[in-house]
PDB file of N, CA and C in Angstrom:
ATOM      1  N   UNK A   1     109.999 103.365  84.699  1.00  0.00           N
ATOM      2  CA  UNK A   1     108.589 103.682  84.806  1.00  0.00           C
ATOM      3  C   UNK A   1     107.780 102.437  84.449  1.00  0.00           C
ATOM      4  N   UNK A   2     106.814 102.196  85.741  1.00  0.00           N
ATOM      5  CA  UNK A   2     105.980 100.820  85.283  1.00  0.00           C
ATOM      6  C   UNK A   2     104.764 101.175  84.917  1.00  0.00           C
ATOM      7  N   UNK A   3     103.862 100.701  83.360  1.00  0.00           N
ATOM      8  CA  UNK A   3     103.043 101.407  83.156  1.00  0.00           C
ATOM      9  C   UNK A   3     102.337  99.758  83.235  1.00  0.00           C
ATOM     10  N   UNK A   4     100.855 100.317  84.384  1.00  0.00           N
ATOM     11  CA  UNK A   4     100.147  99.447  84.181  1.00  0.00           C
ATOM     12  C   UNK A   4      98.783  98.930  82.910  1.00  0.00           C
ATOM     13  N   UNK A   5      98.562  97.747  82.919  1.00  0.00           N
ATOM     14  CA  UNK A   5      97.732  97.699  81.802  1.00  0.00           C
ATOM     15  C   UNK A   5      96.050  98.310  81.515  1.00  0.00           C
ATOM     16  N   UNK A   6      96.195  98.984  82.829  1.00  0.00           N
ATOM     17  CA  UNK A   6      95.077  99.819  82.872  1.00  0.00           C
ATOM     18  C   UNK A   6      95.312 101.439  82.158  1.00  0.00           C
ATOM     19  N   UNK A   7      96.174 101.456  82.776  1.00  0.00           N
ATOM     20  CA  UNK A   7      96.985 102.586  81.580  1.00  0.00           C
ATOM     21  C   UNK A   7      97.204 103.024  80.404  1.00  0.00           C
ATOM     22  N   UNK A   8      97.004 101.532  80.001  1.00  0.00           N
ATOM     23  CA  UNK A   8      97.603 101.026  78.346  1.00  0.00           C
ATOM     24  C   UNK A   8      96.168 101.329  77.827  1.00  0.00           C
ATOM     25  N   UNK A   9      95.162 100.918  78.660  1.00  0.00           N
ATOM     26  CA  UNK A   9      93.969 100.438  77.886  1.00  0.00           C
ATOM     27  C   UNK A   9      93.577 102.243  77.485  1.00  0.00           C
ATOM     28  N   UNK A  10      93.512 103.166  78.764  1.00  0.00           N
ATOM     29  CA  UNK A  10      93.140 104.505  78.918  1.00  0.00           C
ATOM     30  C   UNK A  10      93.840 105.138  77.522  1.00  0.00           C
ATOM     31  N   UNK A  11      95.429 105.162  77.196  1.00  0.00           N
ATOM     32  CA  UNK A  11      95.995 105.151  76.153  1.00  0.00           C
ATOM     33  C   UNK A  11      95.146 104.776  74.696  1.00  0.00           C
ATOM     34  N   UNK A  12      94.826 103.433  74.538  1.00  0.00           N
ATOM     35  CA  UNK A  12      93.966 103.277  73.560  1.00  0.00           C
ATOM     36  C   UNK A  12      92.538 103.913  73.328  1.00  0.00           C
ATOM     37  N   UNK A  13      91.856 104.280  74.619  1.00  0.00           N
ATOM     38  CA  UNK A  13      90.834 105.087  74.390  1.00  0.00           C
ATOM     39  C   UNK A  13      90.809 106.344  73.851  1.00  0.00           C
ATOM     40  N   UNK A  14      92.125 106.648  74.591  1.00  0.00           N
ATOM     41  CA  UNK A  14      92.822 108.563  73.827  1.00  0.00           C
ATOM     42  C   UNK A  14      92.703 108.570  72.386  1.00  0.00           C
ATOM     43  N   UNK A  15      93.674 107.304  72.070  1.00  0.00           N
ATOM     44  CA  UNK A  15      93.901 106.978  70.318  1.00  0.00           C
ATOM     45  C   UNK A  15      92.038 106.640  70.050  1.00  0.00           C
ATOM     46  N   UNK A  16      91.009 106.350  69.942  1.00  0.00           N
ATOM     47  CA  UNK A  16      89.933 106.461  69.502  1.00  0.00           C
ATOM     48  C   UNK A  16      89.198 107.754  69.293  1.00  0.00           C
ATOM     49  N   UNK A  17      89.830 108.494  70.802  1.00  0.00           N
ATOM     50  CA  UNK A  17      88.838 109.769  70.720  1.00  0.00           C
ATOM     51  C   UNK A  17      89.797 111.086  69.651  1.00  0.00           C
ATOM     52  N   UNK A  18      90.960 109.996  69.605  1.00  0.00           N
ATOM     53  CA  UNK A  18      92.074 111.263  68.955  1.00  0.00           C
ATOM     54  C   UNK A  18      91.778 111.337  66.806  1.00  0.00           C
ATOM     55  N   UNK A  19      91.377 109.950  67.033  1.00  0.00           N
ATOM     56  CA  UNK A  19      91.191 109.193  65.457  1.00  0.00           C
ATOM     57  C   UNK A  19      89.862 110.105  64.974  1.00  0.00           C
ATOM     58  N   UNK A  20      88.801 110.061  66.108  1.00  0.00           N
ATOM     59  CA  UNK A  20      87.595 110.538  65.632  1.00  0.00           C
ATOM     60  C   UNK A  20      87.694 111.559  65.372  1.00  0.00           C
ATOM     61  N   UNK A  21      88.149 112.618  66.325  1.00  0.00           N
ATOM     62  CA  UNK A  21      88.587 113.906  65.495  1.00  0.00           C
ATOM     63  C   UNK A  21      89.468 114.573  64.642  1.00  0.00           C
ATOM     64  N   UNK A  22      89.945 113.156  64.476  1.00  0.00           N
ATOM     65  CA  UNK A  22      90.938 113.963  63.108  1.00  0.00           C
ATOM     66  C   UNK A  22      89.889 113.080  61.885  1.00  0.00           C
ATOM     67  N   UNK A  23      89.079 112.483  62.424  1.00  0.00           N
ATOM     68  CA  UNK A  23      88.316 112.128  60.853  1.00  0.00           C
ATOM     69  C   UNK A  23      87.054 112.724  60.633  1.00  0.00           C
ATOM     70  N   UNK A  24      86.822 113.765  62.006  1.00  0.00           N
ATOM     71  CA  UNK A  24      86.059 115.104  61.629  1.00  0.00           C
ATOM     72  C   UNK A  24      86.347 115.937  61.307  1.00  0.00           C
ATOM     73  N   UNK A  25      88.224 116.279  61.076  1.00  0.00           N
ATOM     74  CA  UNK A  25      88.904 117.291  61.013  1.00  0.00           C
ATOM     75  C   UNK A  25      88.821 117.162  59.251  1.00  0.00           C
ATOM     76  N   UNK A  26      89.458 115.994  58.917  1.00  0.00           N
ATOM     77  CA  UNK A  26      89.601 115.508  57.261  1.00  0.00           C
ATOM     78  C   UNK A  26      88.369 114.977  57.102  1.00  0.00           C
ATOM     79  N   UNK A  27      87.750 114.727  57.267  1.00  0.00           N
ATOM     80  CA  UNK A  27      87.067 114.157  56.282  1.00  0.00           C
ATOM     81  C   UNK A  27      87.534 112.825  55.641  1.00  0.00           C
ATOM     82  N   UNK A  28      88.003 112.054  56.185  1.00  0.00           N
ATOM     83  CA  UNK A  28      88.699 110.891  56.295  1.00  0.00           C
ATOM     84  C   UNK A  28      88.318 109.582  57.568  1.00  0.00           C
ATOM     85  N   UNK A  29      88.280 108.497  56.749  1.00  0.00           N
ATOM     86  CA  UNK A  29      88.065 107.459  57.662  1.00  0.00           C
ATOM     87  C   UNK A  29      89.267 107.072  58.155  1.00  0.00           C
ATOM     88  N   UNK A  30      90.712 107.107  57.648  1.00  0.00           N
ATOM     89  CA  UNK A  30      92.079 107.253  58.029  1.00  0.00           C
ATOM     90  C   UNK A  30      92.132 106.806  59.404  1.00  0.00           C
ATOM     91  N   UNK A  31      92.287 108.075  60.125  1.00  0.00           N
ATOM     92  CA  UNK A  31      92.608 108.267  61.206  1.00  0.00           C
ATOM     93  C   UNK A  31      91.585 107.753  62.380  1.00  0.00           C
ATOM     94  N   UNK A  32      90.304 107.554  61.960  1.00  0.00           N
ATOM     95  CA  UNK A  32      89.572 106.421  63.092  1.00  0.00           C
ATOM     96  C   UNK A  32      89.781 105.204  62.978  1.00  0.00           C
ATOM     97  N   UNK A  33      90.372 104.583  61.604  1.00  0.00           N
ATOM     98  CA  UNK A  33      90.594 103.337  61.635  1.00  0.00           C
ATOM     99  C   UNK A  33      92.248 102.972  62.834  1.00  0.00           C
ATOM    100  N   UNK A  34      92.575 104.365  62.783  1.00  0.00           N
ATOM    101  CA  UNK A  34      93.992 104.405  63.162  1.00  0.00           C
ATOM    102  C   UNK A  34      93.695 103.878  64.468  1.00  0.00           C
ATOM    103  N   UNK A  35      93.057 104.740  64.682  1.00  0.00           N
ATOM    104  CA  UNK A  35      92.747 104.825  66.468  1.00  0.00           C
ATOM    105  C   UNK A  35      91.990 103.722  66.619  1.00  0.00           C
ATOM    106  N   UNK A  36      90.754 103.322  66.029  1.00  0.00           N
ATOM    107  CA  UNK A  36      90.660 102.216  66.661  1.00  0.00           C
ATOM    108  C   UNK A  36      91.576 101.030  66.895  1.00  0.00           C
ATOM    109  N   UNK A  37      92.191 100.554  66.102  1.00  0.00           N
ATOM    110  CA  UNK A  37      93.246  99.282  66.100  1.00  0.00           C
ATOM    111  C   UNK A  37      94.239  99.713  66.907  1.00  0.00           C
ATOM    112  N   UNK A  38      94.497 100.858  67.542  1.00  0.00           N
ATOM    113  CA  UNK A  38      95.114 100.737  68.177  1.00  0.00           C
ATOM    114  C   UNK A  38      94.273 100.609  69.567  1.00  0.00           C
ATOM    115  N   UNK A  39      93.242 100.833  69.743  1.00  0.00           N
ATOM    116  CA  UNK A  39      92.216 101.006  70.916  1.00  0.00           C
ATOM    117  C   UNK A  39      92.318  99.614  71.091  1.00  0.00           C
ATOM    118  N   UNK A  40      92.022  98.806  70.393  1.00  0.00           N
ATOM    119  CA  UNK A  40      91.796  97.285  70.677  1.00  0.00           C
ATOM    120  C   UNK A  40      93.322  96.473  70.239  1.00  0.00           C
ATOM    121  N   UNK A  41      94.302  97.316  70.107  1.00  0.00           N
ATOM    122  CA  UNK A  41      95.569  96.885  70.756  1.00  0.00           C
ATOM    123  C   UNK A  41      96.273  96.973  71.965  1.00  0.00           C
ATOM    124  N   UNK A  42      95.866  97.938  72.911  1.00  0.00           N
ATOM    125  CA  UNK A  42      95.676  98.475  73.860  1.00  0.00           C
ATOM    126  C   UNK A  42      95.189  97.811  75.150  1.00  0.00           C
ATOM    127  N   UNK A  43      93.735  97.470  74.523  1.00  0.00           N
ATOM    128  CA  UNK A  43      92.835  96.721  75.535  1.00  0.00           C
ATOM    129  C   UNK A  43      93.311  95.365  75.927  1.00  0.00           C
ATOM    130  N   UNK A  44      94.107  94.803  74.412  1.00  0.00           N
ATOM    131  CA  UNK A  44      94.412  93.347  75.303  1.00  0.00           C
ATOM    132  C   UNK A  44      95.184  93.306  76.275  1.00  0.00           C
ATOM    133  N   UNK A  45      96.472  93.902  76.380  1.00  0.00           N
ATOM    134  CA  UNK A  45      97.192  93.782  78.073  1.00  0.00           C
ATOM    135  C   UNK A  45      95.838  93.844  79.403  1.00  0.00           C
ATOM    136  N   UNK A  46      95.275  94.754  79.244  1.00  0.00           N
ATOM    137  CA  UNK A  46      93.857  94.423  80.331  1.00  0.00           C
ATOM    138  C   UNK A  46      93.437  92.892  79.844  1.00  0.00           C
ATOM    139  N   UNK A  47      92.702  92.677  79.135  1.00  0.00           N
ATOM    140  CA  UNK A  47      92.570  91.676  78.929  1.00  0.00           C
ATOM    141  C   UNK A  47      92.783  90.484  79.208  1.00  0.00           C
ATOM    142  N   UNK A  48      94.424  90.446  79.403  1.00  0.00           N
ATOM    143  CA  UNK A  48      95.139  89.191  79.626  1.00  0.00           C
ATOM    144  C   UNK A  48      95.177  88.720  81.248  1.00  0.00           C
ATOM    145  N   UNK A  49      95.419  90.579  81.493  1.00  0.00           N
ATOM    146  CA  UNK A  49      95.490  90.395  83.529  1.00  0.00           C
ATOM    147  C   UNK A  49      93.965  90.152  84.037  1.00  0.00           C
ATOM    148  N   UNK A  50      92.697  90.166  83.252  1.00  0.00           N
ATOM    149  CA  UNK A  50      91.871  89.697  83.935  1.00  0.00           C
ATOM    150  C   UNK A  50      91.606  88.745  84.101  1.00  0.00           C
ATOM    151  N   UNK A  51      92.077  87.541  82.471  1.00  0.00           N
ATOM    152  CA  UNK A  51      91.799  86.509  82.638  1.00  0.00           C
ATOM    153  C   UNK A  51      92.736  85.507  83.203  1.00  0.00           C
ATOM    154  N   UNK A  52      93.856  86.140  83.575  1.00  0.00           N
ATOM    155  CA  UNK A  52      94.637  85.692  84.306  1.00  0.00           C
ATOM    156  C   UNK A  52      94.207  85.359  85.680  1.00  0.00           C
ATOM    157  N   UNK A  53      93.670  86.862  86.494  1.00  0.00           N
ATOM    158  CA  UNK A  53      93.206  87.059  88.071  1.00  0.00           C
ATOM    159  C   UNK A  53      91.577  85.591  87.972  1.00  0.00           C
ATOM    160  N   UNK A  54      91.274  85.865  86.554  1.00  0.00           N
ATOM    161  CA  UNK A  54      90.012  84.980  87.072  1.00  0.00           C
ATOM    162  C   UNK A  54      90.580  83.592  87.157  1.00  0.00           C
ATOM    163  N   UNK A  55      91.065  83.216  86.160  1.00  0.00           N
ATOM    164  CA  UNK A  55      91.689  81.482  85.703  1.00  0.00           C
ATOM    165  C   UNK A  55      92.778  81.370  87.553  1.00  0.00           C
ATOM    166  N   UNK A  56      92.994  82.510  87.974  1.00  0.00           N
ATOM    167  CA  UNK A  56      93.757  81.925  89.401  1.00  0.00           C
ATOM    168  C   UNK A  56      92.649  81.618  90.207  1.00  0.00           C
ATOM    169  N   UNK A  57      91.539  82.803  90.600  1.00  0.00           N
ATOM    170  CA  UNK A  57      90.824  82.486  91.421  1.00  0.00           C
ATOM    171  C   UNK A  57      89.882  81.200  91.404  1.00  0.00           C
ATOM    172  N   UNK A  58      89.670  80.331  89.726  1.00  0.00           N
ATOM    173  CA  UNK A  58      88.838  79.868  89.740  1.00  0.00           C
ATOM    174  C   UNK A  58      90.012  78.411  89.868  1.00  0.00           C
ATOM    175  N   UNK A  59      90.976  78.395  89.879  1.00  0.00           N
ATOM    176  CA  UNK A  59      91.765  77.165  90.453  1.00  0.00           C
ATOM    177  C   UNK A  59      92.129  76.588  91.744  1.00  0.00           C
ATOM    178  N   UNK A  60      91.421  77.679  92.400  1.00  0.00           N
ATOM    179  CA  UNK A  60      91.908  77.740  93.747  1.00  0.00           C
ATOM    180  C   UNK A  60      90.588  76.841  94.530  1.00  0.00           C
TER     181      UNK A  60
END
């Protein structure tokens, strides 16, 4: 199974919206800190393939 990095990123958004409600659930900052770091662990594979597609197009 090839998971693209658009995928990955959608994944990290889940983990944000999943963090927030468990830190409405507890009463805890815990679990949004969770989710975020993973949200913006997530995002870099996008990240990398854009600046990849741009740094090609702009060599060309």
């Amino acid at each position: 199974m090839n998971i693209t990095p658009l995928q990955i990123y959608f994944i990290g958004q889940v983990a944000i919206v999943t963090g927030a409600w468990g830190m409405d659930l507890t009463g805890s900052m815990w679990p949004m800190a969770f989710g975020a770091s993973t949200g913006c662990m997530c995002t870099a594979p996008l990240v990398r393939q854009l600046l990849a597609r741009w740094r090609e197009r702009r060599s060309r």
